[in-house]
N, C-alpha and C. Protein backbone atom coordinates (compact mmCIF):
# COMPACT_ATOMS: atom_id res chain seq x y z
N UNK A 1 106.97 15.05 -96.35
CA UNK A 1 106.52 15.94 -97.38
C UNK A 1 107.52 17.08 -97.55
N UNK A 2 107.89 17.69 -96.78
CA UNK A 2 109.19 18.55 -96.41
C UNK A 2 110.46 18.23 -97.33
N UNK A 3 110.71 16.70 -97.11
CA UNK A 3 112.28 16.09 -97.88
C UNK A 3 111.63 16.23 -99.07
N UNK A 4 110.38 15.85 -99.82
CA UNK A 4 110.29 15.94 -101.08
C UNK A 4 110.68 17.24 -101.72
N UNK A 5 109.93 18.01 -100.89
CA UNK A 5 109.91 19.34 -101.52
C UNK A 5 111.19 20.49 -101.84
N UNK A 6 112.25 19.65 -100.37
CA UNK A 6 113.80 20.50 -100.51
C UNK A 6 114.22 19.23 -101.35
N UNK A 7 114.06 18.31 -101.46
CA UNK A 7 114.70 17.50 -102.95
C UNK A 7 114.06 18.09 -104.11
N UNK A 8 113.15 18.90 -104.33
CA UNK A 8 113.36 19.23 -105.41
C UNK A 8 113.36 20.47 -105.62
N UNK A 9 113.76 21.44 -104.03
CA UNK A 9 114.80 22.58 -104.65
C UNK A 9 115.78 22.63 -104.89
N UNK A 10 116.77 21.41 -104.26
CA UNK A 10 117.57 21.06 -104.55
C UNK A 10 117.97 20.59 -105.88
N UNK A 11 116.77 20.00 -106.81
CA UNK A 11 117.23 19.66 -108.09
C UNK A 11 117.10 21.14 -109.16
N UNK A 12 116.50 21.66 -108.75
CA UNK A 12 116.31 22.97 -109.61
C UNK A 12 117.67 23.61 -110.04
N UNK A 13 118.63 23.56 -108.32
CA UNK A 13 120.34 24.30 -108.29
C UNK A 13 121.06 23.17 -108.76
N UNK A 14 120.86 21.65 -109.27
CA UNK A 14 121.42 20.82 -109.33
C UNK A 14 122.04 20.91 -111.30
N UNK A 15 122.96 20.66 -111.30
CA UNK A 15 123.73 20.86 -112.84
C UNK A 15 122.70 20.29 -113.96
N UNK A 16 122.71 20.35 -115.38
CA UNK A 16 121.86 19.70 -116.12
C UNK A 16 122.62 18.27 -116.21
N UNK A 17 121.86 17.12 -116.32
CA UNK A 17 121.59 16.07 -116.74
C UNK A 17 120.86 15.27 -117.46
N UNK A 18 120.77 14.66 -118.48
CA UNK A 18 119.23 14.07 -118.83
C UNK A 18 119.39 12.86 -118.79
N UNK A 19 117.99 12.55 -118.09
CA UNK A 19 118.41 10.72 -117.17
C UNK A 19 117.23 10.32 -117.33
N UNK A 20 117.11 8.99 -117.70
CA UNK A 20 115.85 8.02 -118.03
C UNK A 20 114.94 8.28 -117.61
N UNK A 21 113.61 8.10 -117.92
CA UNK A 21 112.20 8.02 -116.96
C UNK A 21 112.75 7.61 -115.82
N UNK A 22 113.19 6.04 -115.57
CA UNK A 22 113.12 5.58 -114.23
C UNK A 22 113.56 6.45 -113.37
N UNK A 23 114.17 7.73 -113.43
CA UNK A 23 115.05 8.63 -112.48
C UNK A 23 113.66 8.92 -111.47
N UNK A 24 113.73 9.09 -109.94
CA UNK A 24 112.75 9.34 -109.33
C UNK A 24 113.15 11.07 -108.68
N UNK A 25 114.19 11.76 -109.14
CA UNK A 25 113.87 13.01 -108.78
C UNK A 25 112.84 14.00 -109.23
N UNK A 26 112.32 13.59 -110.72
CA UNK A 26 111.71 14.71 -111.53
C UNK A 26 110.75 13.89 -111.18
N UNK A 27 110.15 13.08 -110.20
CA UNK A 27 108.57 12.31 -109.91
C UNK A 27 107.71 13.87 -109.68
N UNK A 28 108.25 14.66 -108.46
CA UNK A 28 107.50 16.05 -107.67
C UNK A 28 106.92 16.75 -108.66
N UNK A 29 107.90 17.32 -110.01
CA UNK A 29 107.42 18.25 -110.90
C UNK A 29 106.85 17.55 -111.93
N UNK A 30 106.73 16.49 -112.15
CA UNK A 30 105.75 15.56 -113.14
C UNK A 30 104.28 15.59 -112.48
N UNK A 31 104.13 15.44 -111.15
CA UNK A 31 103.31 14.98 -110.67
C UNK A 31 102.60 16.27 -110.30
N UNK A 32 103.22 17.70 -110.02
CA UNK A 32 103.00 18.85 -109.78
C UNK A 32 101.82 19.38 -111.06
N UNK A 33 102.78 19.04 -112.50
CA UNK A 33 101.81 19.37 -113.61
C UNK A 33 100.62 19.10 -113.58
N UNK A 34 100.89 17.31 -113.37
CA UNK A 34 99.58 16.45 -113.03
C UNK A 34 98.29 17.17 -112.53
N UNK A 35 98.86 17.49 -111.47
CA UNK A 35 97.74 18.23 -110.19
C UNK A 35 97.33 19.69 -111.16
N UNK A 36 98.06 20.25 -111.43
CA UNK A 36 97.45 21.41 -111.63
C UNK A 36 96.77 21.62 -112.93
N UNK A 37 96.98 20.37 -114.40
CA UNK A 37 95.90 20.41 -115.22
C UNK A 37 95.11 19.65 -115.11
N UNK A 38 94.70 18.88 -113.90
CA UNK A 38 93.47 18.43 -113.47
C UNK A 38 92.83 19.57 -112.40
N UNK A 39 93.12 20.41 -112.34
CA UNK A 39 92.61 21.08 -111.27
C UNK A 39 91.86 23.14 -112.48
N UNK A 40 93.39 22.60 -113.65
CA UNK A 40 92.45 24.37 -114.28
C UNK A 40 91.22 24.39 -115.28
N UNK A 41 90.61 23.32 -114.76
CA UNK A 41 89.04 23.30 -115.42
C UNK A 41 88.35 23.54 -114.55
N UNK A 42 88.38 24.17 -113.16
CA UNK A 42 87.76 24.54 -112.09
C UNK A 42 87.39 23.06 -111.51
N UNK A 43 87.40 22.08 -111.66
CA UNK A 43 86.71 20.66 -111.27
C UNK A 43 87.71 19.89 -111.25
N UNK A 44 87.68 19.28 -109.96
CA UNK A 44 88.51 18.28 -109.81
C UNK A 44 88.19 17.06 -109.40
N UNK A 45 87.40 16.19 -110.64
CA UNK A 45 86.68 15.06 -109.97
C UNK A 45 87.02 14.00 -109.49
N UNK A 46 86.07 13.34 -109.30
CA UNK A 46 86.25 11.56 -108.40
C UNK A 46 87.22 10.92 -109.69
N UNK A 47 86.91 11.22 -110.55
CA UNK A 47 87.32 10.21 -111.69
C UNK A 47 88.71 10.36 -112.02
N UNK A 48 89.25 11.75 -112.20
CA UNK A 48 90.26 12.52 -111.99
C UNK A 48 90.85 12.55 -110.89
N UNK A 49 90.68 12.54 -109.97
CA UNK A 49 91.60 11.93 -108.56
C UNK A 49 91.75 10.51 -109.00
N UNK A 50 91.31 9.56 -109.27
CA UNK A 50 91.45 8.17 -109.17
C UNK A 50 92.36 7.95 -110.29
N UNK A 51 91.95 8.85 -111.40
CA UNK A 51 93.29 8.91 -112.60
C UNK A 51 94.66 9.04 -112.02
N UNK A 52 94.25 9.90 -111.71
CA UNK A 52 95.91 10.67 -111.01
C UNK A 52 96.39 9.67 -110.25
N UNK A 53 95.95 9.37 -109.06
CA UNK A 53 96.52 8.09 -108.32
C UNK A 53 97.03 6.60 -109.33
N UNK A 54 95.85 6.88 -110.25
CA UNK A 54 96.68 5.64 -110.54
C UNK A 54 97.82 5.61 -111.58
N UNK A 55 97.83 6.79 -112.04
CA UNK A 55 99.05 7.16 -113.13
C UNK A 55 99.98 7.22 -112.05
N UNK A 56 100.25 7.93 -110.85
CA UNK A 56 101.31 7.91 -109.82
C UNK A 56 101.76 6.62 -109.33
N UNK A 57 100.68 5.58 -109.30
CA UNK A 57 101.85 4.39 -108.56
C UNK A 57 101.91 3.64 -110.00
N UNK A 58 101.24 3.49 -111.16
CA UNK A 58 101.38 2.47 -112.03
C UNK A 58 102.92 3.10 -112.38
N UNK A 59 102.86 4.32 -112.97
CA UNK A 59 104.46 4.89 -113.66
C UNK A 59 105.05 5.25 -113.11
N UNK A 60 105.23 5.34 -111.39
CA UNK A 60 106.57 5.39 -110.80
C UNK A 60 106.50 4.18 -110.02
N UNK A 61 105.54 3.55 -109.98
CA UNK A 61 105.80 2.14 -108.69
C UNK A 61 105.69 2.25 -107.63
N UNK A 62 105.03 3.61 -107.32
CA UNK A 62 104.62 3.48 -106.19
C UNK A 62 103.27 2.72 -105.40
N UNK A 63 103.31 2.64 -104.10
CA UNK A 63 101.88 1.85 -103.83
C UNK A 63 101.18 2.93 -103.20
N UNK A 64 99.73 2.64 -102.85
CA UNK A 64 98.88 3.68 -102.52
C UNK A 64 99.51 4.43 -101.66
N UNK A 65 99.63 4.44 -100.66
CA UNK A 65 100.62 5.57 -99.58
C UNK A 65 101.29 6.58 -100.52
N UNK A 66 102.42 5.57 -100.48
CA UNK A 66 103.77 6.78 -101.44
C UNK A 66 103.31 7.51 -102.67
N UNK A 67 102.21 7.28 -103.37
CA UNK A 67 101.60 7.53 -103.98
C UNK A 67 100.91 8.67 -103.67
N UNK A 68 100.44 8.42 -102.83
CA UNK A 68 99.37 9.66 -102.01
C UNK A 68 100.28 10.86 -101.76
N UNK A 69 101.31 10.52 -100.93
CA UNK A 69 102.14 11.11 -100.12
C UNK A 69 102.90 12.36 -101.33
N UNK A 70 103.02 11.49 -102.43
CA UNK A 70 103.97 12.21 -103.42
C UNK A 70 102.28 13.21 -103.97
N UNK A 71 101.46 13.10 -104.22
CA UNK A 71 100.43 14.09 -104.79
C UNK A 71 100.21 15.18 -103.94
N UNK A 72 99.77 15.00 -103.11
CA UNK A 72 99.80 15.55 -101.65
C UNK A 72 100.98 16.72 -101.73
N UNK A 73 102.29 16.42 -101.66
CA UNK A 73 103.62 17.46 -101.77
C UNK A 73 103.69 17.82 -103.38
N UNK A 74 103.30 16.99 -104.16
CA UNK A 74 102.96 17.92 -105.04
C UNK A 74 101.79 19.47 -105.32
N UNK A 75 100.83 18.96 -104.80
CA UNK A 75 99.56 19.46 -104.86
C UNK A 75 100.05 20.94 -103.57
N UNK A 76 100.66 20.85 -102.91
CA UNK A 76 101.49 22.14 -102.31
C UNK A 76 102.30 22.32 -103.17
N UNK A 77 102.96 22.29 -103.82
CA UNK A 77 104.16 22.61 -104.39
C UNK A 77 103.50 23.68 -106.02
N UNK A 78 102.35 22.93 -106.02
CA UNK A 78 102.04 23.41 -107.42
C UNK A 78 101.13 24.72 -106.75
N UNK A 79 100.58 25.07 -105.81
CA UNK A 79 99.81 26.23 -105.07
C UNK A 79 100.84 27.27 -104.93
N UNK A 80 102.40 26.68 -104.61
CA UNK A 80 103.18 27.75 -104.56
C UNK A 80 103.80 28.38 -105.89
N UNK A 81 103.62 27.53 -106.73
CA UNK A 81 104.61 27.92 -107.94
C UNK A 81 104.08 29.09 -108.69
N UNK A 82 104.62 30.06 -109.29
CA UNK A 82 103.93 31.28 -109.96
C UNK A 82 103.74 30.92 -111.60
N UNK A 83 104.61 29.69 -112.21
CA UNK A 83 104.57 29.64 -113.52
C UNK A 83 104.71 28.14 -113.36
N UNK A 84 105.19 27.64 -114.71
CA UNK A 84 105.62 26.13 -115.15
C UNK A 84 106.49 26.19 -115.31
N UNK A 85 107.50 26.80 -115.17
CA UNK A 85 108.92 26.78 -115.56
C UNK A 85 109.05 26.44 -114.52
N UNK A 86 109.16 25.97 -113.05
CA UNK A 86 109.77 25.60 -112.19
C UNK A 86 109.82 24.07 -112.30
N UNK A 87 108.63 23.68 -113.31
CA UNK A 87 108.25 22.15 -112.89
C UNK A 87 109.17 21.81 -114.20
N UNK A 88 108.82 22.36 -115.37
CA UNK A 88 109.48 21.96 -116.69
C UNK A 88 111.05 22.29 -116.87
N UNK A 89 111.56 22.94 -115.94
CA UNK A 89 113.01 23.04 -116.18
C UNK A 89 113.95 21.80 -115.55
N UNK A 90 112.92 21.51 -114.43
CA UNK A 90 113.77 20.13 -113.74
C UNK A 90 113.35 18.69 -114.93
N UNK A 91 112.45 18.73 -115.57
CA UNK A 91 111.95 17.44 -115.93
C UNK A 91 113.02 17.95 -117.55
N UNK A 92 112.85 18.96 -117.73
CA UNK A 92 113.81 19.06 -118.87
C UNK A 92 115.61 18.51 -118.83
N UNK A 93 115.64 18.95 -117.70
CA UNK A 93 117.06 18.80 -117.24
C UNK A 93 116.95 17.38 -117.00
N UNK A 94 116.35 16.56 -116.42
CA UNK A 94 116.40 15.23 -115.60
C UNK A 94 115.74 14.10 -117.00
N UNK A 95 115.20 14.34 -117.66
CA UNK A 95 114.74 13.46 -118.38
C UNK A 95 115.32 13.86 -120.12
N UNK A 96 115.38 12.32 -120.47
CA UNK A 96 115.51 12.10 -121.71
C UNK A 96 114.44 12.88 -122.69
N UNK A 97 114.58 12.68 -124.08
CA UNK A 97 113.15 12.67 -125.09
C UNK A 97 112.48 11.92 -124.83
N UNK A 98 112.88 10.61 -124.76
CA UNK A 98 112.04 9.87 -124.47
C UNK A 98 110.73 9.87 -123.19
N UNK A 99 111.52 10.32 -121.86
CA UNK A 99 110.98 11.14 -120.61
C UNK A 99 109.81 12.07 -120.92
N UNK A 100 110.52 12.97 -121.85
CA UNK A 100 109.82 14.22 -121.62
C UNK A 100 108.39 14.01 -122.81
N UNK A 101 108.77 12.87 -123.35
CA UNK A 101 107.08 12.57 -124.33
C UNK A 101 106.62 11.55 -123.24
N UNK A 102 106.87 10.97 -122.69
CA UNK A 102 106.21 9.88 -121.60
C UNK A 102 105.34 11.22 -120.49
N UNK A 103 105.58 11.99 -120.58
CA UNK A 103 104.91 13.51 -119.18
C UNK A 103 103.99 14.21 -120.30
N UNK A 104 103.96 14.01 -121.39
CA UNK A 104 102.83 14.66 -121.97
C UNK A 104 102.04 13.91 -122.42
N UNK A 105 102.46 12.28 -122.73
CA UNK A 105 101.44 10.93 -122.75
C UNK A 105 100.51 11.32 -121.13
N UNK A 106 101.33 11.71 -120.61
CA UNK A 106 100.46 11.20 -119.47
C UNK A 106 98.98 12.45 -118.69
N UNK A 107 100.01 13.71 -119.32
CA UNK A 107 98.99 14.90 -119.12
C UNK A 107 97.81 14.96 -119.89
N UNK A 108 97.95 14.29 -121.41
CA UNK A 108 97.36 14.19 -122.36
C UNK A 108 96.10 12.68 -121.32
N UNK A 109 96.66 11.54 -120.86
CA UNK A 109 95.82 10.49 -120.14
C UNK A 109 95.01 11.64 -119.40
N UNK A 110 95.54 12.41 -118.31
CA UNK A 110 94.79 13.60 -117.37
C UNK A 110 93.76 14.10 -118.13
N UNK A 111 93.95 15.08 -119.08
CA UNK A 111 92.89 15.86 -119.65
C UNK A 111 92.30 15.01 -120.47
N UNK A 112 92.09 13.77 -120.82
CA UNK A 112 90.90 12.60 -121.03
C UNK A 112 90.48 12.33 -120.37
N UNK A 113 90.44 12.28 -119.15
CA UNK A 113 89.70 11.61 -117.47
C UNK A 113 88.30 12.04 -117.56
N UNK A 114 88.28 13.00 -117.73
CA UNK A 114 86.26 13.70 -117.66
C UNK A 114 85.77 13.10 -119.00
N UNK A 115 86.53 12.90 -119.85
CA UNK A 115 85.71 12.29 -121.63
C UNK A 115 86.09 13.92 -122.48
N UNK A 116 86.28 14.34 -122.01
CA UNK A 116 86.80 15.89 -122.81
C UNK A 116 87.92 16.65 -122.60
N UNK A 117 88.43 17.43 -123.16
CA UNK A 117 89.24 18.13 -123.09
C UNK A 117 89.00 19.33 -123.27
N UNK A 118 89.49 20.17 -122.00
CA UNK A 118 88.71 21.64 -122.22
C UNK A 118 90.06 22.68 -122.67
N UNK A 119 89.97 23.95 -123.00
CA UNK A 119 90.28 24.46 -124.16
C UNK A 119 91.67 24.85 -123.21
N UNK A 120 91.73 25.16 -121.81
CA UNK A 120 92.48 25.10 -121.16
C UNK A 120 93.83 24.29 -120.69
N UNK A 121 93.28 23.00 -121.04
CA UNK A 121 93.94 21.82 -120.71
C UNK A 121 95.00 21.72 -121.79
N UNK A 122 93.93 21.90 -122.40
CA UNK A 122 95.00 21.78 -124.23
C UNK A 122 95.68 22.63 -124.37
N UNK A 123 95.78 23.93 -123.64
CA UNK A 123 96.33 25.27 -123.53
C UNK A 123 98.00 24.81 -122.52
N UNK A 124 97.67 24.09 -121.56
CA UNK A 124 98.86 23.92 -120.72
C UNK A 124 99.73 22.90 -121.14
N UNK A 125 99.24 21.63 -121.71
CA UNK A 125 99.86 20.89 -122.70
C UNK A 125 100.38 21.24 -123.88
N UNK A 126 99.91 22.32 -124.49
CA UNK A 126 100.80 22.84 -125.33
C UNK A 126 102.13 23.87 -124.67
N UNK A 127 101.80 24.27 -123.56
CA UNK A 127 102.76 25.13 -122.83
C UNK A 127 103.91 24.45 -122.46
N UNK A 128 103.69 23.32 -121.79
CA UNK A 128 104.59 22.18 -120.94
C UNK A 128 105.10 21.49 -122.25
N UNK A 129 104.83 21.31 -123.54
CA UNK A 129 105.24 20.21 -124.28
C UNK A 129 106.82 21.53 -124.65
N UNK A 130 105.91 22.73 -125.26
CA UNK A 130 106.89 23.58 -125.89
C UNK A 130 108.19 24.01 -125.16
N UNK A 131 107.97 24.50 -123.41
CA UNK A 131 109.02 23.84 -122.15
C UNK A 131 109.79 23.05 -122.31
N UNK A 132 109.28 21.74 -122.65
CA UNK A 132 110.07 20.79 -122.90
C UNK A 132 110.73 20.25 -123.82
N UNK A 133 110.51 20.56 -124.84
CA UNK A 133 111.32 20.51 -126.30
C UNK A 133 110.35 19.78 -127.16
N UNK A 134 108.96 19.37 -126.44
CA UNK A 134 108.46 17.92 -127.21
C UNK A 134 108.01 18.74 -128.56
N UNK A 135 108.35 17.97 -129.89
CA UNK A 135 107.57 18.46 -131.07
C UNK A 135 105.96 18.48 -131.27
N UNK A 136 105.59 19.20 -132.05
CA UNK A 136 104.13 19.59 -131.90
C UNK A 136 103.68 17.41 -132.89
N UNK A 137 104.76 17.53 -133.76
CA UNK A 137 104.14 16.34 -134.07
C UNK A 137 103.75 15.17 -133.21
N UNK A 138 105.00 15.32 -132.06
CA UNK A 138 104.93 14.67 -130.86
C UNK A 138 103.74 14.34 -130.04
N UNK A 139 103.10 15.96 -129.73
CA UNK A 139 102.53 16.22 -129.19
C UNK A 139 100.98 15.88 -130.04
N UNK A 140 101.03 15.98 -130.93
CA UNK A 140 99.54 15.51 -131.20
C UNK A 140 99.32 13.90 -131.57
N UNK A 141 100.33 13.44 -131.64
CA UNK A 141 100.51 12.18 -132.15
C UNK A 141 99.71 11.39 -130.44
N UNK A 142 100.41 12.20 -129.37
CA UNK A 142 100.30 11.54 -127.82
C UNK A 142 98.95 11.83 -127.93
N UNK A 143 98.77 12.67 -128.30
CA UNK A 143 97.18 13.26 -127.60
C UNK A 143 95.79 12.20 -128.59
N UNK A 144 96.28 11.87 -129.81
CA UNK A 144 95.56 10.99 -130.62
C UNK A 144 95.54 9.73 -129.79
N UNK A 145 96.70 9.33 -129.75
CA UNK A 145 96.90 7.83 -128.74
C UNK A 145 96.26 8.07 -127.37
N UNK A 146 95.85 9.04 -126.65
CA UNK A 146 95.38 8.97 -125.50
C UNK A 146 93.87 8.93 -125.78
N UNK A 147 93.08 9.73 -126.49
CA UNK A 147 92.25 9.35 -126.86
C UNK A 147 91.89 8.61 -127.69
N UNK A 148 92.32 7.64 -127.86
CA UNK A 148 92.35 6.12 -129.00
C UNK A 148 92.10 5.18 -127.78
N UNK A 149 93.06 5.48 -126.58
CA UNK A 149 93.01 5.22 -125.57
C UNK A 149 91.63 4.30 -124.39
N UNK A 150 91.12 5.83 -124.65
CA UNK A 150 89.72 6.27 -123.71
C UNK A 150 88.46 4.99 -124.62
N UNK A 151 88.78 5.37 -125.98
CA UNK A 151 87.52 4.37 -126.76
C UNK A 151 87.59 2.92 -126.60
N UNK A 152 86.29 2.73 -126.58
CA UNK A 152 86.49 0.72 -126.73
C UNK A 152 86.79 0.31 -127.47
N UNK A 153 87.39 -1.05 -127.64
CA UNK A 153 88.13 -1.51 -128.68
C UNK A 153 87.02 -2.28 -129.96
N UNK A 154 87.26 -2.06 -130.95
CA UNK A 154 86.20 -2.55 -131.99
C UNK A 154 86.14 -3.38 -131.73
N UNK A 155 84.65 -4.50 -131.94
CA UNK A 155 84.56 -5.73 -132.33
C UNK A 155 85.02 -6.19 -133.06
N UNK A 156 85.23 -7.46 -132.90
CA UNK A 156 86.93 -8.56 -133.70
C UNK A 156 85.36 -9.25 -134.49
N UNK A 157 86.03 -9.60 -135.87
CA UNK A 157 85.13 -10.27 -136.72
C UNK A 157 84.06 -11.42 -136.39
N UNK A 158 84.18 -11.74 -135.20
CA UNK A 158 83.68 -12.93 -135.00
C UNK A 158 82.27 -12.13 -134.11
N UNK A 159 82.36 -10.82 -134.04
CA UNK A 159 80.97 -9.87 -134.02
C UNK A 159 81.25 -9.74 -132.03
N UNK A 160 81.77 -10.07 -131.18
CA UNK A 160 82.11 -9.73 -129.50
C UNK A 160 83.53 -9.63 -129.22
């Protein structure tokens, strides 16, 4: 938990780059956000932990452990931080456009987990998108698709 955490002070002093999703340095401060807009609705549920886990190993590949392990050093990392600029300057630097709308697809998946979105949530997603360069069209376009997401899929003509 330690190496994660000086790997990503280390990326903070590290030069700008912008490098694919697959890059696994900006996993800590993706996953940091994660934790902390599931956590500023005061509630951090069963359903919402199980989200989170599974957004952590499905989109980085991790398996349950490393998975854990990486929330876990996140979930410290985000207790220490005083703002979002610590998390959004590395994911800015380390990730593409493409990257940096794939981290608000996914905050946007987070604050759908309970069936709502509280006024807060939508408050830090707009904070982290604007951090990151993502356009507001961007940004609502993700947040439509995440909750398009959450709904069942219509019945196909044949009535099931």
């Amino acid at each position: 938990m330690l190496e994660a955490l000086r790997a990503f002070l280390d990326e903070v002093a590290a030069p700008a780059r912008p490098r694919p999703l697959e890059a696994s340095d900006y996993r800590l401060a993706a996953v940091a956000l994660l934790v902390h807009l599931a956590s500023i609705d005061g509630e951090f549920d069963p359903g919402e932990r199980a989200l989170l886990q599974k957004l952590v190993e499905t989109r980085f590949g991790l398996d349950h452990a490393a998975a854990r392990a990486l929330i876990e050093a996140a979930a410290e990392s985000e207790r220490e931080a005083v703002d979002l600029y610590r998390f959004t300057q590395v994911l800015k630097r380390r990730l593409d456009e493409d990257g940096r709308r794939v981290v608000i697809g996914m905050l946007w998946e987070m604050a759908y987990a309970d069936g709502e979105v509280h006024e807060f949530e939508e408050n830090v997603i707009w904070r982290v998108a604007e951090l990151l360069g993502v356009s507001t069209r961007d940004r609502v376009s993700l947040r439509q698709a995440a909750k398009d997401a959450d709904k069942p899929a219509p019945p196909g003509p044949w009535g099931g």
